[in-house]
N, C-alpha and C. Protein backbone atom coordinates (compact mmCIF):
# COMPACT_ATOMS: atom_id res chain seq x y z
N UNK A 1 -83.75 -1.45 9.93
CA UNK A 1 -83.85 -2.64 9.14
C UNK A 1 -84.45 -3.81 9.93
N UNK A 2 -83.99 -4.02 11.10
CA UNK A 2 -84.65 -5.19 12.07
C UNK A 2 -86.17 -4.86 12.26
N UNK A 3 -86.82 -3.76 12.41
CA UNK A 3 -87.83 -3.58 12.73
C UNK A 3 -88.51 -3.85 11.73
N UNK A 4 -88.27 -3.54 10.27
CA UNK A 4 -89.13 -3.88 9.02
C UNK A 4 -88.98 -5.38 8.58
N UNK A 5 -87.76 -5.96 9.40
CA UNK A 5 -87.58 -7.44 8.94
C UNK A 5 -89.07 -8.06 9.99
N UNK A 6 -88.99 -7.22 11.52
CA UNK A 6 -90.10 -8.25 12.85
C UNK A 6 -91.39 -7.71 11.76
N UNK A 7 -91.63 -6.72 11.17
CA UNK A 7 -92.84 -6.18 10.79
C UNK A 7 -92.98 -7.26 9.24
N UNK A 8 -92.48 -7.18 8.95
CA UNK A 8 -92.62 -8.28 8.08
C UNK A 8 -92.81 -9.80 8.04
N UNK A 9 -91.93 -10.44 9.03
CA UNK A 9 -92.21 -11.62 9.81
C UNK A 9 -93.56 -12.06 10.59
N UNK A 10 -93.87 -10.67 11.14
CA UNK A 10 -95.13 -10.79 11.76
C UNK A 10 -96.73 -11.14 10.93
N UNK A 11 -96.20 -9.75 9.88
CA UNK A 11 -97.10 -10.15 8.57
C UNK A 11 -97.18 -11.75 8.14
N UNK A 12 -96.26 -11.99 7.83
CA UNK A 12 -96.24 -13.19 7.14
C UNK A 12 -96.82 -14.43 8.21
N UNK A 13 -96.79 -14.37 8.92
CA UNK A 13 -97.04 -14.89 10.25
C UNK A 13 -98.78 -15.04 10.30
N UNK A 14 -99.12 -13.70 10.25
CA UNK A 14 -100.89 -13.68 10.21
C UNK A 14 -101.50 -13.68 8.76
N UNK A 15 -100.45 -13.96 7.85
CA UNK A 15 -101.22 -14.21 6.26
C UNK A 15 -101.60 -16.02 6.20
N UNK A 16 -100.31 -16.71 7.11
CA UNK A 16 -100.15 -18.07 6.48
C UNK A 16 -101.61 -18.78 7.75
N UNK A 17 -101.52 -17.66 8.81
CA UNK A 17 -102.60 -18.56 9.67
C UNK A 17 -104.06 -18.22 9.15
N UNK A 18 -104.33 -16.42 8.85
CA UNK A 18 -105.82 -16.42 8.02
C UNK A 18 -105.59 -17.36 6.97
N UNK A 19 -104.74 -17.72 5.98
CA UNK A 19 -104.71 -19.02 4.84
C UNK A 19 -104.97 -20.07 5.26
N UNK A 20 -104.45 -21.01 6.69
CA UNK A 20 -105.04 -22.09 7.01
C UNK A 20 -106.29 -22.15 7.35
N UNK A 21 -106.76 -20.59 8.03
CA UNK A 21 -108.41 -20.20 8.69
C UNK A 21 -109.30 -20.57 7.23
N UNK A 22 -108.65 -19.83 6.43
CA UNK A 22 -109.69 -19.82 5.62
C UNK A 22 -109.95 -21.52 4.52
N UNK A 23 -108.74 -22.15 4.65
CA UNK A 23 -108.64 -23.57 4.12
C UNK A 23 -109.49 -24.47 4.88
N UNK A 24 -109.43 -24.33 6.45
CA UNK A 24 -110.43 -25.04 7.38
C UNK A 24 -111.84 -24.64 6.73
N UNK A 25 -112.61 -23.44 6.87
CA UNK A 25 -113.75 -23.02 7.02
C UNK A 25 -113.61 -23.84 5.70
N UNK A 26 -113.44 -23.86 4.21
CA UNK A 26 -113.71 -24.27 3.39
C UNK A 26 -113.98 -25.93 3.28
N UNK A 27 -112.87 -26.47 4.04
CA UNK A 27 -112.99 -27.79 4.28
C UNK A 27 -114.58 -27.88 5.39
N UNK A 28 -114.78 -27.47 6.32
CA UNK A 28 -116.21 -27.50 6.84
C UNK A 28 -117.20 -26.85 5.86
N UNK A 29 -116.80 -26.13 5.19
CA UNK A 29 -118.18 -25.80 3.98
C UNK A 29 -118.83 -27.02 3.67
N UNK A 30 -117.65 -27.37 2.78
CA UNK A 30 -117.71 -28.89 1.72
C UNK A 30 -118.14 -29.88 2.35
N UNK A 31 -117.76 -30.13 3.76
CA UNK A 31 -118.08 -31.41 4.53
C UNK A 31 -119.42 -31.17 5.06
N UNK A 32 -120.22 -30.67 5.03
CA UNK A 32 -121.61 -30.03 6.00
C UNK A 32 -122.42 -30.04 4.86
N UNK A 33 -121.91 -29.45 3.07
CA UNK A 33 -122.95 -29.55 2.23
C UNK A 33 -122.91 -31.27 1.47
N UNK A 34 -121.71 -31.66 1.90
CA UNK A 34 -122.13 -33.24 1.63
C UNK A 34 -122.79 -33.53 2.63
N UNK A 35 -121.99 -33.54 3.86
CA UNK A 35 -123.54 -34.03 4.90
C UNK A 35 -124.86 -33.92 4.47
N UNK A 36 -125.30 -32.83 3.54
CA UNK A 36 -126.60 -32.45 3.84
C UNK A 36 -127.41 -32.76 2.28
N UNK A 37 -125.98 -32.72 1.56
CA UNK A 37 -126.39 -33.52 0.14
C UNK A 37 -127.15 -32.27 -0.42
N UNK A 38 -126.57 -31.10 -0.30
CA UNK A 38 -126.91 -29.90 -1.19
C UNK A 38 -125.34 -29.67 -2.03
N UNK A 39 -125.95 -29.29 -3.30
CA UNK A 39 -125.11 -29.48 -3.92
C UNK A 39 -124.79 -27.45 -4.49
N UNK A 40 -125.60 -26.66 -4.21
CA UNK A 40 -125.53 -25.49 -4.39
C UNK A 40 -125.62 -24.53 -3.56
N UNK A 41 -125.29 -23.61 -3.04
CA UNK A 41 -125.87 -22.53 -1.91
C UNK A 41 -125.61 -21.42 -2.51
N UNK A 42 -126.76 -20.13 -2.37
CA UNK A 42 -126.83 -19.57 -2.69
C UNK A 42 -127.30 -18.36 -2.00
N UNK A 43 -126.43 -17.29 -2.02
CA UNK A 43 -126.88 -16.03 -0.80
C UNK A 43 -126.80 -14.72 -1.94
N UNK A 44 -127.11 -13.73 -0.99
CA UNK A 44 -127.16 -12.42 -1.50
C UNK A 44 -126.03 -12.08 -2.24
N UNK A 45 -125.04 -12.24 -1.88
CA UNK A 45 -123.46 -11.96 -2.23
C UNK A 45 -122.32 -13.21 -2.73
N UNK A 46 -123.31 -14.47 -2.87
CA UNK A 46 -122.44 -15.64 -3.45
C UNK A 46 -122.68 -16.75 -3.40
N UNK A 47 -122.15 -17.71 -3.99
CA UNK A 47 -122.93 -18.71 -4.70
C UNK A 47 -121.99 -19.93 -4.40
N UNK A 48 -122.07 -21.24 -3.56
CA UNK A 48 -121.23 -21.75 -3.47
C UNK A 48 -121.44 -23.69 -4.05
N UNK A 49 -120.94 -24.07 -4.79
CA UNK A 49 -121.16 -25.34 -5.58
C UNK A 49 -120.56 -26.63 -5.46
N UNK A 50 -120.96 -27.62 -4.72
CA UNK A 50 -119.95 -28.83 -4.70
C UNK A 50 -119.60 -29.82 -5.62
N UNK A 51 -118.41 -30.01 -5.48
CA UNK A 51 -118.21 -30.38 -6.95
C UNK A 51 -117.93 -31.95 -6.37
N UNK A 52 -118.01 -33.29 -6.43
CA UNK A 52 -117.76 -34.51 -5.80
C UNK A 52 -116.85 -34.57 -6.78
N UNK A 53 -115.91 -35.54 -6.24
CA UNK A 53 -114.23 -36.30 -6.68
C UNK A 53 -115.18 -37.04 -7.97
N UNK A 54 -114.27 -37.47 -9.02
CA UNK A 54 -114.52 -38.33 -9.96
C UNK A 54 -113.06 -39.17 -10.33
N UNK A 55 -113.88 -40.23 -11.33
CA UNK A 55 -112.60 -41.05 -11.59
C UNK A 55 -112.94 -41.73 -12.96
N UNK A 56 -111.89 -41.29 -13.84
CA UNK A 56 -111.77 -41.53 -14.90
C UNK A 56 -110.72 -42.62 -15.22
N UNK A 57 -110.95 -44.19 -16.49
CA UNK A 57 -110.38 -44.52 -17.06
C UNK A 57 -109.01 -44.55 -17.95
N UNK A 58 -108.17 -44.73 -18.12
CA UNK A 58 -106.85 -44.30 -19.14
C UNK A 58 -106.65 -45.60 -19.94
N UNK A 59 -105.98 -45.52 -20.59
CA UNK A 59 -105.35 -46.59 -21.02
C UNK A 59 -103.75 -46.67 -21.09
N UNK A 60 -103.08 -47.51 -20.83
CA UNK A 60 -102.05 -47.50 -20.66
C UNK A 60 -101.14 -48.39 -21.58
N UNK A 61 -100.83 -47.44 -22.28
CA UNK A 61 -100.34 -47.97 -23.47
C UNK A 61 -99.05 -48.49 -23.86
N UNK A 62 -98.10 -48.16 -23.02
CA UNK A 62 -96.68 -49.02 -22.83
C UNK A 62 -97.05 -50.05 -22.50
N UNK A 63 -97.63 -50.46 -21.56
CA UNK A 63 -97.89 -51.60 -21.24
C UNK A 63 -98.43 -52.93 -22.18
N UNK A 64 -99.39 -52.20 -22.92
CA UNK A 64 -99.89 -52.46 -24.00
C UNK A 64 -98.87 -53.10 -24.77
N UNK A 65 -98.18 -51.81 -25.33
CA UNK A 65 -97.00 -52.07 -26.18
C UNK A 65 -96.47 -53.27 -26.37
N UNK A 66 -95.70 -53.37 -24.58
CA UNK A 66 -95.09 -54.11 -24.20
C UNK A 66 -95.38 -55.80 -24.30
N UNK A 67 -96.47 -55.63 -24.03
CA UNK A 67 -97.33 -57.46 -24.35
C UNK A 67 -97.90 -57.60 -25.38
N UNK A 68 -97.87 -56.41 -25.95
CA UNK A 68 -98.86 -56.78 -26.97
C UNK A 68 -100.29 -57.63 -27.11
N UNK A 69 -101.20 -57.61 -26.40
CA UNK A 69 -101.62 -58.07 -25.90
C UNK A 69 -103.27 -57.12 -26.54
N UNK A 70 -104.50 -58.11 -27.11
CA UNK A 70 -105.27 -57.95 -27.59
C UNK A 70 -106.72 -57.66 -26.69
N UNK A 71 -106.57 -57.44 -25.42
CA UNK A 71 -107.68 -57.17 -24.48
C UNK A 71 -107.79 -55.87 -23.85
N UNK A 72 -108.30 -55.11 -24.01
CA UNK A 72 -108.51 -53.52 -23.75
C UNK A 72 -108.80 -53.51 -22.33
N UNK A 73 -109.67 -54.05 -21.93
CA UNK A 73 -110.26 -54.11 -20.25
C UNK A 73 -109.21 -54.46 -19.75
N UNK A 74 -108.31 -55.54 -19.92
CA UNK A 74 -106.76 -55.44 -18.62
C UNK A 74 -105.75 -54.28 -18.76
N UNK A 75 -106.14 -53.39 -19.68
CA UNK A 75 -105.00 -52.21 -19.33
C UNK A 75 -105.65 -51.30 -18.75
N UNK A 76 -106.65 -51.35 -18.50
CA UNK A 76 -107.28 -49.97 -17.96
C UNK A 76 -107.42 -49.15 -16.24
N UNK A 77 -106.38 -48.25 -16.08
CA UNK A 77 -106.55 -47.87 -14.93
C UNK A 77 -106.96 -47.02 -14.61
N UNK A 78 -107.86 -47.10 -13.43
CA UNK A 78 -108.91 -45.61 -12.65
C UNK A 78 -107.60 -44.94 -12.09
N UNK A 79 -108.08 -43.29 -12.23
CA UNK A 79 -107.42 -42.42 -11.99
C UNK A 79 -108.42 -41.83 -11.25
N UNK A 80 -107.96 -40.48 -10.58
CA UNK A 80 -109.00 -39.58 -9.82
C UNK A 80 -108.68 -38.64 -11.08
N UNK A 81 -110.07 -38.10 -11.20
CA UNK A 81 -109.74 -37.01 -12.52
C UNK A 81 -109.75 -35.78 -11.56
N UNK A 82 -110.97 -35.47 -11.01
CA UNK A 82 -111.02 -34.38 -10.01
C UNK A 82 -111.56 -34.71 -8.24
N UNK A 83 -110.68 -34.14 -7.33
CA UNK A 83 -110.98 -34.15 -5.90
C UNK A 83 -112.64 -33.40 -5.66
N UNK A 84 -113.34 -33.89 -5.17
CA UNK A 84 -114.38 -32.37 -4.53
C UNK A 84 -113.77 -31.71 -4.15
N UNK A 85 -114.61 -30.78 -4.37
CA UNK A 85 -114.41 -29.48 -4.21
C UNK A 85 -115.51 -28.50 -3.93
N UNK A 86 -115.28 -27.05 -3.25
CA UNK A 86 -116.22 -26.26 -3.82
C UNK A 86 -115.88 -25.31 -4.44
N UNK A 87 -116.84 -24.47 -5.05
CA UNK A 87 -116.62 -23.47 -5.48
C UNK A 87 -117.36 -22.21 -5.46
N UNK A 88 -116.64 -21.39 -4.79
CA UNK A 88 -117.46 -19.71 -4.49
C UNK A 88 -117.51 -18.74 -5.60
N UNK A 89 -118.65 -17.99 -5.69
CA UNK A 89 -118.61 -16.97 -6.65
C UNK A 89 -119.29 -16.14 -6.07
N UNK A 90 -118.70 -14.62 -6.12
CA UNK A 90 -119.06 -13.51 -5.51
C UNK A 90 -119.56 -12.93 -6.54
N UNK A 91 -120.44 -11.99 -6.06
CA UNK A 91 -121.51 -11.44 -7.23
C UNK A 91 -120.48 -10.00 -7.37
N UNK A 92 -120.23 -9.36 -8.14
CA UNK A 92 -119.72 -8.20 -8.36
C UNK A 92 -120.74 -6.75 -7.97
N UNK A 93 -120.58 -6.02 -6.88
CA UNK A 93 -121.27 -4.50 -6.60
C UNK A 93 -120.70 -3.90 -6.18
């Protein structure tokens, strides 16, 4: 039982560090194709796309409520809608 608990521990051990390996390399993907202000890459086996952060409007409507208050432009708060990002796609063979 101890031995399948270290064999397991160990596993888990080299899953969570290839997961940070592979979170870095991604974070240098993204940062190198903004550097370079390509927004697509594209190879034999996959396709990778940057997506830049955005920020979208809301309205906030309790607030609203609350004052009652007839001016649309003072309730309005920027949100981040989406972080950049990229995104990989492997070709299927």
């Amino acid at each position: 039982m101890e031995k399948l608990l270290r064999e397991l521990e160990a596993k888990e051990k080299l899953v969570k560090e290839v997961t940070e390996d592979i979170a870095r390399i991604k974070e240098d993907l993204m940062q190198e194709m903004k550097k370079e202000g390509i927004d697509k890459y594209l190879t034999k086996g996959a396709s990778i796309s940057y997506i830049p952060s955005s920020v979208s409007y809301v309205f906030n409507s309790r607030q609203f409520r609350k004052e009652n208050s007839q001016l649309y432009e003072s309730y309005l708060n920027q949100e981040r809608v989406t972080n950049e990002q990229i995104r990989i796609s492997r070709s299927k063979s």
